[in-house]
Protein backbone atom coordinates (compact mmCIF):
# COMPACT_ATOMS: atom_id res chain seq x y z
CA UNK A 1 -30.00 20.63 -4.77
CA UNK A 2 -28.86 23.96 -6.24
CA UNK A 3 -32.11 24.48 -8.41
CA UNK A 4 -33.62 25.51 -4.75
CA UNK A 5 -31.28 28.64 -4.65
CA UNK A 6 -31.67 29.14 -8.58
CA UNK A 7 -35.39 28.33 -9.85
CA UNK A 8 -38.61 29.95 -9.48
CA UNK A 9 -39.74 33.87 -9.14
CA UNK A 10 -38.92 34.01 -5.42
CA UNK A 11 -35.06 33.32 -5.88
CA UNK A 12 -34.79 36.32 -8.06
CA UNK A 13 -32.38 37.59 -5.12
CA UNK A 14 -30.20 34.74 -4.51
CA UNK A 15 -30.01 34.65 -8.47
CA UNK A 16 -29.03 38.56 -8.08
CA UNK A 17 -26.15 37.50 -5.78
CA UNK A 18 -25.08 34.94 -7.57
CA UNK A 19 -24.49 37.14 -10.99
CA UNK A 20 -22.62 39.14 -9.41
CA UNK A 21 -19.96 36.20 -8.48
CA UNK A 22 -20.12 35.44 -12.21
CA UNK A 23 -23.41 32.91 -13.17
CA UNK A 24 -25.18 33.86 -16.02
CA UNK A 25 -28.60 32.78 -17.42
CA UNK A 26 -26.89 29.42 -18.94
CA UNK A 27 -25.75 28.64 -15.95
CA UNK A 28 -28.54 27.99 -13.73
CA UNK A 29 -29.27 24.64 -14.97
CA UNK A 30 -25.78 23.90 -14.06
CA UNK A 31 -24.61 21.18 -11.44
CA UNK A 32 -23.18 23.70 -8.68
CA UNK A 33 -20.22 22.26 -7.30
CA UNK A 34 -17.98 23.43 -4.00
CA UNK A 35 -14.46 23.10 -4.66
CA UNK A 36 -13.41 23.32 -0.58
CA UNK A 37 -9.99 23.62 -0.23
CA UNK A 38 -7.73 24.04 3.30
CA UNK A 39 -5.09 26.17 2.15
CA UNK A 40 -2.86 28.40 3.95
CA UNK A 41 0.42 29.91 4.40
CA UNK A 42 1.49 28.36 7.97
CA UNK A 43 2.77 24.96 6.85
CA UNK A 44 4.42 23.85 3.69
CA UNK A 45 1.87 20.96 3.52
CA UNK A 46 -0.75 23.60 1.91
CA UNK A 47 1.04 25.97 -0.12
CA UNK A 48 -0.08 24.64 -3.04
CA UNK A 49 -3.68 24.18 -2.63
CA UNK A 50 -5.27 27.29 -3.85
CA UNK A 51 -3.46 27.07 -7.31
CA UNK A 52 -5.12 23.05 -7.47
CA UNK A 53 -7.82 24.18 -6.56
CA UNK A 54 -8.47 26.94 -9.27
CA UNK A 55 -7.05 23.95 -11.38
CA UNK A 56 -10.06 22.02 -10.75
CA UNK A 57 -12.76 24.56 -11.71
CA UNK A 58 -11.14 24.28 -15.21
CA UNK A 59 -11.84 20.70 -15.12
CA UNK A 60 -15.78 21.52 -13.55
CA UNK A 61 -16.39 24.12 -16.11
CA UNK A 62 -14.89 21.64 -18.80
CA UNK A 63 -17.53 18.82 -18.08
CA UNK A 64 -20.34 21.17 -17.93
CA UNK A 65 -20.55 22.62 -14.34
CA UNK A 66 -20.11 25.73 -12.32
CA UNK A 67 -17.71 25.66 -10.00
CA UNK A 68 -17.08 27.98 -6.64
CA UNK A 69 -14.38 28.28 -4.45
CA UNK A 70 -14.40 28.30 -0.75
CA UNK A 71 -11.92 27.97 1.98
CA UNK A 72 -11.69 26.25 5.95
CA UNK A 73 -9.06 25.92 8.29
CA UNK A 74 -6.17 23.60 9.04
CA UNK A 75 -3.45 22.96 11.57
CA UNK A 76 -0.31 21.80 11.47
CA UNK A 77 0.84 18.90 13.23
CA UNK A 78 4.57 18.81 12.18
CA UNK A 79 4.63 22.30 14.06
CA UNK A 80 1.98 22.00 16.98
CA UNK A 81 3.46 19.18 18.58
CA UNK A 82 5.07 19.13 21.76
CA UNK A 83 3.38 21.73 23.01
CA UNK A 84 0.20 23.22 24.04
CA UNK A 85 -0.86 23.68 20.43
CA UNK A 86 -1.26 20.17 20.05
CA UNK A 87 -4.37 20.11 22.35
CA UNK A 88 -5.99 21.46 19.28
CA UNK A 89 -5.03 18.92 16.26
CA UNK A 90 -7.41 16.53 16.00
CA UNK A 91 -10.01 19.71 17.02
CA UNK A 92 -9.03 20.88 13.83
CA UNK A 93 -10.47 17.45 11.61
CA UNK A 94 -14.09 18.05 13.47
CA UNK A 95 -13.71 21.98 12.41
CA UNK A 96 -12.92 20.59 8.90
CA UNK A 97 -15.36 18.33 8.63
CA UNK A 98 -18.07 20.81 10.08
CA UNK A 99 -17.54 23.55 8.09
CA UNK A 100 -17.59 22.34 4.65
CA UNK A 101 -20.75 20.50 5.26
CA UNK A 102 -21.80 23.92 6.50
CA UNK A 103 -21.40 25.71 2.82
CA UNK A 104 -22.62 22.86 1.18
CA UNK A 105 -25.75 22.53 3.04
CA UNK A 106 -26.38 26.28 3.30
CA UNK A 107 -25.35 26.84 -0.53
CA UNK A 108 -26.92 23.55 -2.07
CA UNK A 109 -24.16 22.83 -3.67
CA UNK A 110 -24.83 19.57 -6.26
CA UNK A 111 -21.10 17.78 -5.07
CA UNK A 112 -18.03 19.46 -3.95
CA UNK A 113 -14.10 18.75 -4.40
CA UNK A 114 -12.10 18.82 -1.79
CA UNK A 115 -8.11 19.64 -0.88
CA UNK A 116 -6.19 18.98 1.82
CA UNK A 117 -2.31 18.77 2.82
CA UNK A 118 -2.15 18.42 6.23
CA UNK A 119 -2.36 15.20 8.50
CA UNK A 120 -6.21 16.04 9.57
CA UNK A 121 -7.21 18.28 6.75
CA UNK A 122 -7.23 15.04 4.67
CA UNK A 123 -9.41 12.56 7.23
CA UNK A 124 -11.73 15.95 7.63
CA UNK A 125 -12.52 16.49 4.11
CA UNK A 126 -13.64 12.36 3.70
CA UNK A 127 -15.89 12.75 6.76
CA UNK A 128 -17.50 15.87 5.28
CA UNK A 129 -17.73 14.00 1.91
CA UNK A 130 -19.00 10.38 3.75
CA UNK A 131 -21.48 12.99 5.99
CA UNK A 132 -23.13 14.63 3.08
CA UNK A 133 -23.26 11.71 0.67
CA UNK A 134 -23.14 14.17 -2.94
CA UNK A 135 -21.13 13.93 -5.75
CA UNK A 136 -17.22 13.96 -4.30
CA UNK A 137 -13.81 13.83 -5.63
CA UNK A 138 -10.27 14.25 -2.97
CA UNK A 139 -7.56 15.61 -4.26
CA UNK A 140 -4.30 15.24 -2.15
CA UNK A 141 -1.81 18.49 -2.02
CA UNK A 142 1.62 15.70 -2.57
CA UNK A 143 4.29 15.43 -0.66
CA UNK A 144 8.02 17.47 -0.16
CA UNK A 145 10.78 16.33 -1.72
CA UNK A 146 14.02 14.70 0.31
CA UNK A 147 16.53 17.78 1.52
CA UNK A 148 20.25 16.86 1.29
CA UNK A 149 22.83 16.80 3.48
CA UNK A 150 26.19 16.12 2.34
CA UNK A 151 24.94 14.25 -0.35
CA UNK A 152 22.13 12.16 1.69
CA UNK A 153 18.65 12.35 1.93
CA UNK A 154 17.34 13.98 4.75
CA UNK A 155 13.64 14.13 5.85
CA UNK A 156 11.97 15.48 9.00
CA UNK A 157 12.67 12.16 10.84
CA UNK A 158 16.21 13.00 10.55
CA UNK A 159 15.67 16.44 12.42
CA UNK A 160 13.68 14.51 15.57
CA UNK A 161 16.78 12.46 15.83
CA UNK A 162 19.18 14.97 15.46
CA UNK A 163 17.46 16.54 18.18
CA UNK A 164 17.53 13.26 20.45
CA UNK A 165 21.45 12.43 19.02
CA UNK A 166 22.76 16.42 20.25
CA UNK A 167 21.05 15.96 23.51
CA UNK A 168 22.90 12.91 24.13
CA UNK A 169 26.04 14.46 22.90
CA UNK A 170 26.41 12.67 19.70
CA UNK A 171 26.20 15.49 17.52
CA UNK A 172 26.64 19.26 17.65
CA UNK A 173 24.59 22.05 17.86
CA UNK A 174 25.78 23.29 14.07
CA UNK A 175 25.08 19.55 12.66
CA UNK A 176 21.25 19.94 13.52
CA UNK A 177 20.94 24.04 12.47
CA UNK A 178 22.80 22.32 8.82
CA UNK A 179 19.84 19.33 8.63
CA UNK A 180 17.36 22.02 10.39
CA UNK A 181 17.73 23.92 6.86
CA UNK A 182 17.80 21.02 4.38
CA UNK A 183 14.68 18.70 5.68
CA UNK A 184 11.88 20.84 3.86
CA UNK A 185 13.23 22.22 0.56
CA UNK A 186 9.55 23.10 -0.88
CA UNK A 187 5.82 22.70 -0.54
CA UNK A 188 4.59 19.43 0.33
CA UNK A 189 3.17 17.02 3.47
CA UNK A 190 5.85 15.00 5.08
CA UNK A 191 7.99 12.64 2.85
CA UNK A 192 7.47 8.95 4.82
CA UNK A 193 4.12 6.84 5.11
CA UNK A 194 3.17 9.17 7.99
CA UNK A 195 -0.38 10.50 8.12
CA UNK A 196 -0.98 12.65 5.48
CA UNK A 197 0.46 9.95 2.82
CA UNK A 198 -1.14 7.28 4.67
CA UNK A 199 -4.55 9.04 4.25
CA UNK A 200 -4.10 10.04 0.39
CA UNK A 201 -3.24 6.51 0.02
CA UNK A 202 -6.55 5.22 1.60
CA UNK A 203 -7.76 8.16 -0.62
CA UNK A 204 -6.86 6.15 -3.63
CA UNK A 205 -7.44 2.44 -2.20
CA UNK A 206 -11.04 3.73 -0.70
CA UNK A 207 -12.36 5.22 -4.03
CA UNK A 208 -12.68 8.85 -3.15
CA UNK A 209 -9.60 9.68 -5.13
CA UNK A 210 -8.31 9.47 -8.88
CA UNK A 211 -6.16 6.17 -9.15
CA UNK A 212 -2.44 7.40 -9.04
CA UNK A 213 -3.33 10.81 -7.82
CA UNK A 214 -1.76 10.48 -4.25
CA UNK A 215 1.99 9.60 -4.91
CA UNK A 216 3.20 12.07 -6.84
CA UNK A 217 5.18 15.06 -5.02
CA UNK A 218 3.54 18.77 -4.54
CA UNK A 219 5.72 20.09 -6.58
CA UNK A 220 5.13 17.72 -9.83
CA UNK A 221 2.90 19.37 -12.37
CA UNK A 222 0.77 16.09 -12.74
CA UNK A 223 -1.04 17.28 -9.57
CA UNK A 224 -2.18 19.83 -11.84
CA UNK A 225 -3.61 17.42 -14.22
CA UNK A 226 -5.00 15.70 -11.34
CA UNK A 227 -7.15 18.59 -10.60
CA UNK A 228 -8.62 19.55 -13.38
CA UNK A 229 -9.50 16.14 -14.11
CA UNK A 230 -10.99 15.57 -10.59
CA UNK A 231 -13.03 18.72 -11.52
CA UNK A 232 -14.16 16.91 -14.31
CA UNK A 233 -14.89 13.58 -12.78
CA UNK A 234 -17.29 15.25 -10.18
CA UNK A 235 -19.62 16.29 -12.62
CA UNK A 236 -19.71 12.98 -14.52
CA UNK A 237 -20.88 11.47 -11.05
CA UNK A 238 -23.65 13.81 -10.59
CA UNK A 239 -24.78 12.78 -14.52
CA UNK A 240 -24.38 9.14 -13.45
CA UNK A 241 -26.14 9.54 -10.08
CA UNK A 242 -23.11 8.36 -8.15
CA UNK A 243 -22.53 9.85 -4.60
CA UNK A 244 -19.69 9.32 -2.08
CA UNK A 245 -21.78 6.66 0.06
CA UNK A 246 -22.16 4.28 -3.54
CA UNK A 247 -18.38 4.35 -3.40
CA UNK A 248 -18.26 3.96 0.48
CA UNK A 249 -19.30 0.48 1.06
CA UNK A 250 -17.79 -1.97 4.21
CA UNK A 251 -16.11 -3.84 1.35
CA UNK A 252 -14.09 -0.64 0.14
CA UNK A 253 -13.22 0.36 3.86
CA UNK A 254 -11.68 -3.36 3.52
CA UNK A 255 -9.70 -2.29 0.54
CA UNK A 256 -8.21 0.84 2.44
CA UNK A 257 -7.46 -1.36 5.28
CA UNK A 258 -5.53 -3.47 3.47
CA UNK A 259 -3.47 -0.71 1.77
CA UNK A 260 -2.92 0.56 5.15
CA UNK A 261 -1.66 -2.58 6.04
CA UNK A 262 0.28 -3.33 3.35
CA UNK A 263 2.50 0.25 3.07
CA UNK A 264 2.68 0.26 7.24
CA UNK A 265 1.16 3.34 7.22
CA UNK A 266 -0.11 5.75 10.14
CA UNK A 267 -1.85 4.06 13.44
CA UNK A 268 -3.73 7.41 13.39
CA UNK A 269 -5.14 5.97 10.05
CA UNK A 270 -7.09 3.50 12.45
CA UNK A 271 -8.84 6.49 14.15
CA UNK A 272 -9.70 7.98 11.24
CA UNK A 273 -10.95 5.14 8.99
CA UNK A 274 -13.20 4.68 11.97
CA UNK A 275 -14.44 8.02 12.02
CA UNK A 276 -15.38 8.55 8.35
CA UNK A 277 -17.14 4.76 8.25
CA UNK A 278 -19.39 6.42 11.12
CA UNK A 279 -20.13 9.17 9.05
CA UNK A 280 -21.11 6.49 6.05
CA UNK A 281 -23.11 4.44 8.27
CA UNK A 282 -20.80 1.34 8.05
CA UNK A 283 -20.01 -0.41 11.12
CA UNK A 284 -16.11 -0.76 11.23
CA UNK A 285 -14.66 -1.66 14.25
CA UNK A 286 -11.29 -2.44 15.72
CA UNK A 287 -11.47 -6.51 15.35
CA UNK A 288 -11.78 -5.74 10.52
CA UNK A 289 -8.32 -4.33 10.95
CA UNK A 290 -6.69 -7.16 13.39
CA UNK A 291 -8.71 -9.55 10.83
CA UNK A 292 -7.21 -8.02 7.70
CA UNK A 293 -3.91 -6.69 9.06
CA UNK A 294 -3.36 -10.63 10.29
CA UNK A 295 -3.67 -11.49 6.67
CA UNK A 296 -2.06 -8.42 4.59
CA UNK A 297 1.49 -8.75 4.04
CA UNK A 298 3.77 -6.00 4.44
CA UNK A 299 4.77 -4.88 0.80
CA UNK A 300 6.26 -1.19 1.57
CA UNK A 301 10.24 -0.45 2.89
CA UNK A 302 9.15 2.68 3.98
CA UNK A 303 10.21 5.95 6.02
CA UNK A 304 9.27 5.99 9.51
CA UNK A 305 10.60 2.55 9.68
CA UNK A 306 12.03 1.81 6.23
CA UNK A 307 14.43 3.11 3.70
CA UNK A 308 11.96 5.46 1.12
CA UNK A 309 9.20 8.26 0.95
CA UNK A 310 6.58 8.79 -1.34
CA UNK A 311 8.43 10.52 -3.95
CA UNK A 312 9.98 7.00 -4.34
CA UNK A 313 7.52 5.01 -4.64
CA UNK A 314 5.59 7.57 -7.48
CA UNK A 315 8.60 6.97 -9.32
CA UNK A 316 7.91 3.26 -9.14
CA UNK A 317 4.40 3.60 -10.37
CA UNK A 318 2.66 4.53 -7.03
CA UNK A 319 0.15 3.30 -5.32
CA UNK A 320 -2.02 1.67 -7.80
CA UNK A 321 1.33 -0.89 -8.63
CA UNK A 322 0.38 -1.99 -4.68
CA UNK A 323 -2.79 -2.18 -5.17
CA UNK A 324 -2.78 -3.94 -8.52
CA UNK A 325 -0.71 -6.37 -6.54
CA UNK A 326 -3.01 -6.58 -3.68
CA UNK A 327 -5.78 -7.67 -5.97
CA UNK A 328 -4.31 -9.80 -8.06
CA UNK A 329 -3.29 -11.89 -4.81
CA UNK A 330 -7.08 -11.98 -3.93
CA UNK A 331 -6.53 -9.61 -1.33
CA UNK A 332 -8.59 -6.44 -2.70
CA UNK A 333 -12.30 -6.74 -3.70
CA UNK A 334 -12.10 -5.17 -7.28
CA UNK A 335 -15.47 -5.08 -7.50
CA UNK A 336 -16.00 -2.18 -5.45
CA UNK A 337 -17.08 1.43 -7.21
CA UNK A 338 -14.75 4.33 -7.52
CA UNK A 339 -14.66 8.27 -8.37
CA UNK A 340 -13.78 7.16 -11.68
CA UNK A 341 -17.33 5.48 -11.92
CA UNK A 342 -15.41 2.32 -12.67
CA UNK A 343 -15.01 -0.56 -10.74
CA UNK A 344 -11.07 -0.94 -8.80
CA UNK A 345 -10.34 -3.99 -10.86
CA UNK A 346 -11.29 -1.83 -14.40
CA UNK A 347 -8.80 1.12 -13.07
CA UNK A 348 -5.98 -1.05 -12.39
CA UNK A 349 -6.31 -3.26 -15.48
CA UNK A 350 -3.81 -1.47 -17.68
CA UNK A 351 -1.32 0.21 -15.24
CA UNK A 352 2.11 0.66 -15.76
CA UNK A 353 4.66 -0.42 -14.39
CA UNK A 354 2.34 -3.57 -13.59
CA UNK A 355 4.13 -5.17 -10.72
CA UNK A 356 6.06 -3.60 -7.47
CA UNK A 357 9.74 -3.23 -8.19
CA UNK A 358 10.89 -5.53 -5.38
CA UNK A 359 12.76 -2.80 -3.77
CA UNK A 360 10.88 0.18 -2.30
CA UNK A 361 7.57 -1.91 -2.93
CA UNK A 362 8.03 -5.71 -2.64
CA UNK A 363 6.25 -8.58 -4.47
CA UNK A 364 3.51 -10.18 -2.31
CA UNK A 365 5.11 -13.23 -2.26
CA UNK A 366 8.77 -11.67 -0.74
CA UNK A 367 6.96 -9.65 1.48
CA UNK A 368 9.19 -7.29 4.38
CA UNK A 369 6.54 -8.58 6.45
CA UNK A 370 4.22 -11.72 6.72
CA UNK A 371 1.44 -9.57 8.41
CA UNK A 372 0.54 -6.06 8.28
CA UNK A 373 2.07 -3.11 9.42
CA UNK A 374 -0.20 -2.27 12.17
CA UNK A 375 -0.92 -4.39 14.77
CA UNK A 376 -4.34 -4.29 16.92
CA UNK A 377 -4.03 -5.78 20.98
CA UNK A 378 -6.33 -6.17 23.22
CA UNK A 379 -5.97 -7.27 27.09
CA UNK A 380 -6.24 -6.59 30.63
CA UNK A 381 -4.76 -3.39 29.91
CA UNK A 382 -7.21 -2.21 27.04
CA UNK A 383 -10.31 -3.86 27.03
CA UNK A 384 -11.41 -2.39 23.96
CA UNK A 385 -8.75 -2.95 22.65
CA UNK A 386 -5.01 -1.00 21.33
CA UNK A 387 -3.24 0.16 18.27
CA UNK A 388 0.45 -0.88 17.89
């Protein structure tokens, strides 16, 4: 793709351009690869994008490639809702989605990486990635940390019901301000299995990310390592001819399903799986995830519903221990292809820990849950069916 902005007499412009960004004459046989990042400084979900991202075109320029760095928007949902801002959330994932295919397509870029933080940023980057069907590694910004409070862990759950407990008299005006303070203490998405760790975690269980790469909290220098290593992994795709619709098959839409399932992640998960299978061309629809979820036991004691947050469960080995777990009870096709150009079965042969901890993820045989943390209605009262 790039050799059509970089070869031949007539590009001696766009090659002008392009020196003056930094190429050189060695580089124009280079796979050119967008490293498309949402970063910004209006929600602690991003903060911590822009320094991944530069991490990555280490990792590019490591395996061979040239790297550049581009930005697009994203919203916060945390702080638009309950208001009029909130009109314009799940604008924002189209926006996402649009744009970076935009630079891609008008720049020719050979396969992009992309980072996100937020609760759409993440589902808008996959569609871009399932639209344009190059060379494409996700890499997931991490969660916050817990706050305390007294001693206990606090996250923003506990602010919503501090909110609802003071209105109702329970508590006092200077008992919210105190948790008010304490629920974010750094960078980093929302602690529980709410969308933006539901979505890293189909991430992982989908393909599009490096196995073990969506647990671990913002602030944990292994993202880091992730990034540089996702920079690298995009280039060995383009060498091995891989694209993001090889790794994208119904089958692997099945394995993030059943992760989804299994963790009781997001319902907004459902919209969103649904969306980026469009942009694949796979036909998904709402009667896979009743089939599946009827199936998947729930494995995950987890915050909105639970006891833990994501930082727990990276310290229990993260999600490939679920997964691992998942497949071993013949409930994840291992065959299917990954960024890792491996199959899901050869990444989770050797993890470690090897099994869920039976505490903040459960064995599949003493589940929290027979069936799957989502359930899928339909009725009189929603023809085509409901999420629950």
């Amino acid at each position: 793709r790039s050799g059509l902005v970089t070869d031949g007499l007539e590009r001696a412009p766009a090659r002008g351009m392009l020196r003056a960004v930094g190429m050189k004459d060695e580089d124009w046989v280079k796979p050119q690869i967008g490293i498309a990042s949402s970063w910004n400084e209006i929600t602690p979900c991003n903060l911590s994008l822009d320094r991944l991202a530069k991490a990555s075109k280490q990792g590019v320029f490591d395996a061979g490639g040239f790297p550049m760095q581009f930005g697009t928007i994203s919203v916060s949902d945390g702080i638009s809702m309950g208001h009029e801002g909130m009109h314009f959330s799940l604008v924002s994932r189209e926006v996402i989605a649009d744009s970076v295919e935009t630079v891609m397509q008008a720049e020719r870029f050979d396969g992009m990486v992309t980072f996100a933080g937020c609760d759409k940023s993440l589902p808008g980057m996959m569609m871009a990635a399932a639209r344009l069907d190059v060379a494409s590694v996700f890499v997931y910004a991490g969660s916050t940390l817990p706050g305390q409070v007294d001693g206990k862990d606090v996250t923003i759950i506990d602010a919503f019901e501090a909110v609802g407990a003071c209105a109702r008299g329970l508590i006092s005006q200077e008992q919210v301000d105190k948790i008010e303070r304490a629920i974010c203490p750094g960078e980093g998405a929302c602690g529980g299995m709410y969308t933006a760790n539901t979505m890293a975690t189909v991430g992982e269980a989908i393909g599009l990310s490096l196995p073990g790469s969506a647990a671990p909290p913002a602030v944990d220098r292994r993202r880091d390592s992730y990034a540089v290593k996702s920079g690298a992994a995009v280039v060995e795709l383009i060498r091995a001819g891989i694209t993001t619709r090889d790794i994208l098959s119904k089958r692997a839409f099945e394995n993030a399903i059943t992760a989804l399932m299994a963790l009781g992640g997001s319902t907004n998960a459902v919209l969103h799986l649904l969306a980026i299978a469009h942009e694949a061309k796979v036909d998904l629809t709402l009667d896979d995830f009743h089939r599946i979820g009827s199936k998947v036991p729930l494995l995950g004691d987890l915050k909105p519903f639970g006891r833990f947050v994501m930082s727990d469960v990276d310290k229990v080995g993260g999600i490939p221990v679920v997964l691992k777990a998942l497949l071993d009870a013949g409930l994840l096709h291992g065959d299917c292809l990954t960024v890792t150009g491996k199959t899901m079965a050869e990444n989770l042969a050797d993890i470690n820990p090897p099994d869920p901890d039976g505490e903040i993820l459960r064995a599949v045989k003493s589940p929290m849950g027979v069936s799957g943390g989502i359930t899928i209605l339909s009725g009189s009262l929603a023809k085509d069916g409901a999420v629950t």
